[in-house]
Protein backbone atom coordinates (compact mmCIF):
# COMPACT_ATOMS: atom_id res chain seq x y z
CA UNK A 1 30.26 -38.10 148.48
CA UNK A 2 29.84 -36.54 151.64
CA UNK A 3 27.86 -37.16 155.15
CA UNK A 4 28.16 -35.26 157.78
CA UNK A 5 26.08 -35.39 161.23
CA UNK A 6 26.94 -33.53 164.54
CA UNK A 7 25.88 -34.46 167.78
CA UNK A 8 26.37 -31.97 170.97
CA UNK A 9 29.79 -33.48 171.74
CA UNK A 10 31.45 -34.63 168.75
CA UNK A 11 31.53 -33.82 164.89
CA UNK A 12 30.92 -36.67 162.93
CA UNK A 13 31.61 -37.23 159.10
CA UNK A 14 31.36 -40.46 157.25
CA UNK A 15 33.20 -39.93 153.55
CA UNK A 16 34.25 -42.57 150.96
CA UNK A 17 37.49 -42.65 149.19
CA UNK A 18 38.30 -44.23 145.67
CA UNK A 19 41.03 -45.62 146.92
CA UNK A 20 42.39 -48.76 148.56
CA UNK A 21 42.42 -48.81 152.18
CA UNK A 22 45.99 -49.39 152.73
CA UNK A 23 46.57 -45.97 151.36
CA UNK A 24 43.87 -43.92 153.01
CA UNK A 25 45.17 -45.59 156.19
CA UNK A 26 49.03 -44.32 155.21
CA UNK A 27 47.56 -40.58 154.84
CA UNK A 28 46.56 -40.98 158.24
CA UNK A 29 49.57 -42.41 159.85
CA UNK A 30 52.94 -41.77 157.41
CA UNK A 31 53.69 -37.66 158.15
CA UNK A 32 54.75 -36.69 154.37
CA UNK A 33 51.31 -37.95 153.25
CA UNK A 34 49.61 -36.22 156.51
CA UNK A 35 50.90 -32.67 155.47
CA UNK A 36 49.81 -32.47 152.06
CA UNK A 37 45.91 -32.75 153.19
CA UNK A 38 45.32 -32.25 156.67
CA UNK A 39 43.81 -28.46 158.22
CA UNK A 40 41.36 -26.33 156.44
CA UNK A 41 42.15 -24.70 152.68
CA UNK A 42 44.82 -23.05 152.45
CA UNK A 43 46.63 -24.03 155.59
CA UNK A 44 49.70 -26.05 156.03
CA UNK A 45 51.31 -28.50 158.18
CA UNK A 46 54.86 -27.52 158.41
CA UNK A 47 55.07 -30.38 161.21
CA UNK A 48 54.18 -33.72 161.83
CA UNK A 49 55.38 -36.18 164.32
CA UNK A 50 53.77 -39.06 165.22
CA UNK A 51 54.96 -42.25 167.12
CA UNK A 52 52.28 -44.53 165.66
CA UNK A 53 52.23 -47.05 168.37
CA UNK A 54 49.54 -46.94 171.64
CA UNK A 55 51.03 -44.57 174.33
CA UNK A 56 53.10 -42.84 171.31
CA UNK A 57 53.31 -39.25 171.09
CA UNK A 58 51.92 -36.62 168.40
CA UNK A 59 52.87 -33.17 167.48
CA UNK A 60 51.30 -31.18 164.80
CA UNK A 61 51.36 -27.64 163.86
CA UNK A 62 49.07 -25.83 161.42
CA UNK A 63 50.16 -22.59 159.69
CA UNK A 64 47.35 -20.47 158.31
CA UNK A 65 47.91 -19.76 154.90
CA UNK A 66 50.07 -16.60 155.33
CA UNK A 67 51.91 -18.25 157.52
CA UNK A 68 51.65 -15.54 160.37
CA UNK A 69 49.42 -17.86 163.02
CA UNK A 70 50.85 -21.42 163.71
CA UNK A 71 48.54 -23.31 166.38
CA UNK A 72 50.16 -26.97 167.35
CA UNK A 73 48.25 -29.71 168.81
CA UNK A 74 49.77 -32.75 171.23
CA UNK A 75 47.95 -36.01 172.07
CA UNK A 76 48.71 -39.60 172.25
CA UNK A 77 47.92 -42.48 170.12
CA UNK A 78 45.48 -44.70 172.09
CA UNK A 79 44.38 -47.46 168.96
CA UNK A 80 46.08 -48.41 166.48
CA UNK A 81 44.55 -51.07 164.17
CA UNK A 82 46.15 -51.11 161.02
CA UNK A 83 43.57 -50.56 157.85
CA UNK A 84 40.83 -50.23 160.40
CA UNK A 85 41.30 -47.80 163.74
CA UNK A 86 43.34 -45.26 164.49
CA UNK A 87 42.16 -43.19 167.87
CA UNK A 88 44.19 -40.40 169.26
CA UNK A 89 44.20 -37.73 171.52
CA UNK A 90 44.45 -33.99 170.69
CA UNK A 91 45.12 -30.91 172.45
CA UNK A 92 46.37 -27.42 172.34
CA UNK A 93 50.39 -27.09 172.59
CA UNK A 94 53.64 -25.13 172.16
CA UNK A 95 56.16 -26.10 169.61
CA UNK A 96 57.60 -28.10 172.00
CA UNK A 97 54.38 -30.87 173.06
CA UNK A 98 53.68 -28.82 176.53
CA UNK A 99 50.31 -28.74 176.86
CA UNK A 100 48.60 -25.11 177.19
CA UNK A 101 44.85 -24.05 177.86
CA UNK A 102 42.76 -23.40 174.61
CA UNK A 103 42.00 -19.59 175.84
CA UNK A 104 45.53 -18.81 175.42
CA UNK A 105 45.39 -19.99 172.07
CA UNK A 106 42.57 -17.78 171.38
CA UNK A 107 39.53 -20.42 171.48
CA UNK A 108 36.65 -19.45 173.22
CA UNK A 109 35.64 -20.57 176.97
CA UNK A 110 34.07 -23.65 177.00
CA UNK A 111 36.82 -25.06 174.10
CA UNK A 112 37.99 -28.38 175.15
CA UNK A 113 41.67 -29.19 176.16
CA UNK A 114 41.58 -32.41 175.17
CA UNK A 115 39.49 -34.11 172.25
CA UNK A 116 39.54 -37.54 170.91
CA UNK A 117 39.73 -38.53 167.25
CA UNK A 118 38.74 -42.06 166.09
CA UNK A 119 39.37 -43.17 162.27
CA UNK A 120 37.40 -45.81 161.05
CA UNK A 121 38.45 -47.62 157.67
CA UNK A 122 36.57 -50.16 155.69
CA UNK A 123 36.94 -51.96 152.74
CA UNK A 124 34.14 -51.66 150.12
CA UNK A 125 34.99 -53.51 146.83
CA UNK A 126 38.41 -51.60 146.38
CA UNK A 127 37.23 -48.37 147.83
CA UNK A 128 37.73 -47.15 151.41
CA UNK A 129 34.69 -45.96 153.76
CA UNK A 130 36.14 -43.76 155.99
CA UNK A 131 34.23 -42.49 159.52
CA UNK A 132 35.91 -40.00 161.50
CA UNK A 133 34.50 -39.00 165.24
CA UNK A 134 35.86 -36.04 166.89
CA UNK A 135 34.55 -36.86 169.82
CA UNK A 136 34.38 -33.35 173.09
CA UNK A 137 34.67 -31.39 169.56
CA UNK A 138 32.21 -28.59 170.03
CA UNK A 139 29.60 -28.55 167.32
CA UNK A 140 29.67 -24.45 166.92
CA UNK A 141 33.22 -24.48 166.66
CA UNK A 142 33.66 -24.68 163.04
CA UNK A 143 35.61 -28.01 163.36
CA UNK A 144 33.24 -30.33 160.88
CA UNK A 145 33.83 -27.26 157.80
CA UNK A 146 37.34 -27.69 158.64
CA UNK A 147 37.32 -31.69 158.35
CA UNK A 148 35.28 -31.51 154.91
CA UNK A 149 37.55 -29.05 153.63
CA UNK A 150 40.61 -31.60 154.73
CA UNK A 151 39.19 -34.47 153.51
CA UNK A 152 38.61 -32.64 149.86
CA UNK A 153 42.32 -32.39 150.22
CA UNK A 154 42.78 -35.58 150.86
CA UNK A 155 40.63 -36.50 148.10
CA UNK A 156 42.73 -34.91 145.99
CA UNK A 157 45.88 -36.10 147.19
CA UNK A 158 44.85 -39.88 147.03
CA UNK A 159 44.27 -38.99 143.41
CA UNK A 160 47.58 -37.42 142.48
CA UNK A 161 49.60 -40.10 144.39
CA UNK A 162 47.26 -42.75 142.13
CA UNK A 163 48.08 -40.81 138.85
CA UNK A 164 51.64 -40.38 139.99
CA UNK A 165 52.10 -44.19 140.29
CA UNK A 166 50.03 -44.98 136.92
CA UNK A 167 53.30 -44.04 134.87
CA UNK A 168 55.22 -47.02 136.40
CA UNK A 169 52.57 -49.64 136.56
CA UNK A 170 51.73 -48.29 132.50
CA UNK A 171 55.44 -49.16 131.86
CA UNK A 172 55.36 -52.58 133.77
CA UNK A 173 52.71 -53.49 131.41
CA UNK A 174 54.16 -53.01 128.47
CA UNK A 175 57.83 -54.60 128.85
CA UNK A 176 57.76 -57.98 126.93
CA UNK A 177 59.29 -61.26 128.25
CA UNK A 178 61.66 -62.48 126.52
């Protein structure tokens, strides 16, 4: 279920989704789905703002799973094709979207301030191909493990909003016409 390839500047993963591309594209862009998958295991996303238009504004902040360490990211939405591209910008904040260097957030010299994220959606047969390129993303930085371990999440999200709607389309089916 799972490719993943790095080059020297940007972690690439290529996963597929059993689900419709309309909804893997709302996980990316509607906040309340966003927070239930995104950030490594065990992390949440108490936060997420996002002006999903090109030039709009993101805010994010990931709490590690004790909830003593909250690191926020800020970028800018540069793409937006609906179903198909999403590209935005990312890079290391304060609560408030102001920008800050990645040392003081504790990354190590050398860590980008600004990466670039591009979301690539396809339709095959019902199911969504998803290709995600973190593009300045340094390969040693752990940043691919995180990704997989999000898009398991996801996975698993995708499938309990699915189940979660089967209910309701189960009791469309059965009402008679009269």
């Amino acid at each position: 279920m799972s490719d993943s390839n790095k080059s020297n500047n940007a972690v690439i993963i290529e996963r597929t989704f059993n689900a419709p591309v309309d909804m893997i594209w709302q996980m990316w862009t509607v906040p309340e789905h966003f927070k239930k998958w995104y950030g490594p295991k065990g992390f949440t996303i108490p936060v997420a703002e996002m002006d999903l238009r090109p030039g709009g504004k993101r805010l994010v902040c990931m709490a590690s799973p004790d909830g003593s360490m909250k690191m926020w990211t800020a970028g800018e939405h540069i793409e937006i094709v609906s179903n198909e591209r999403l590209s935005y910008t990312e890079s290391p904040a304060d609560e408030n979207g102001n920008l800050v260097s990645p040392s003081a957030m504790g990354m190590p010299d050398g860590y980008p301030m600004t990466t670039e994220v591009n979301v690539l959606l396809e339709n095959q047969d019902g199911r969504t191909k998803m290709v995600l390129k973190h593009i300045g993303m340094p390969t040693d930085s752990g940043a691919g493990g995180g990704w997989e371990q999000a898009f398991d999440q996801l996975a698993d999200h995708v499938g309990t909003v699915i189940n979660d709607s089967l209910p309701y389309i189960e009791s469309l089916d059965s009402l008679e016409v009269k």
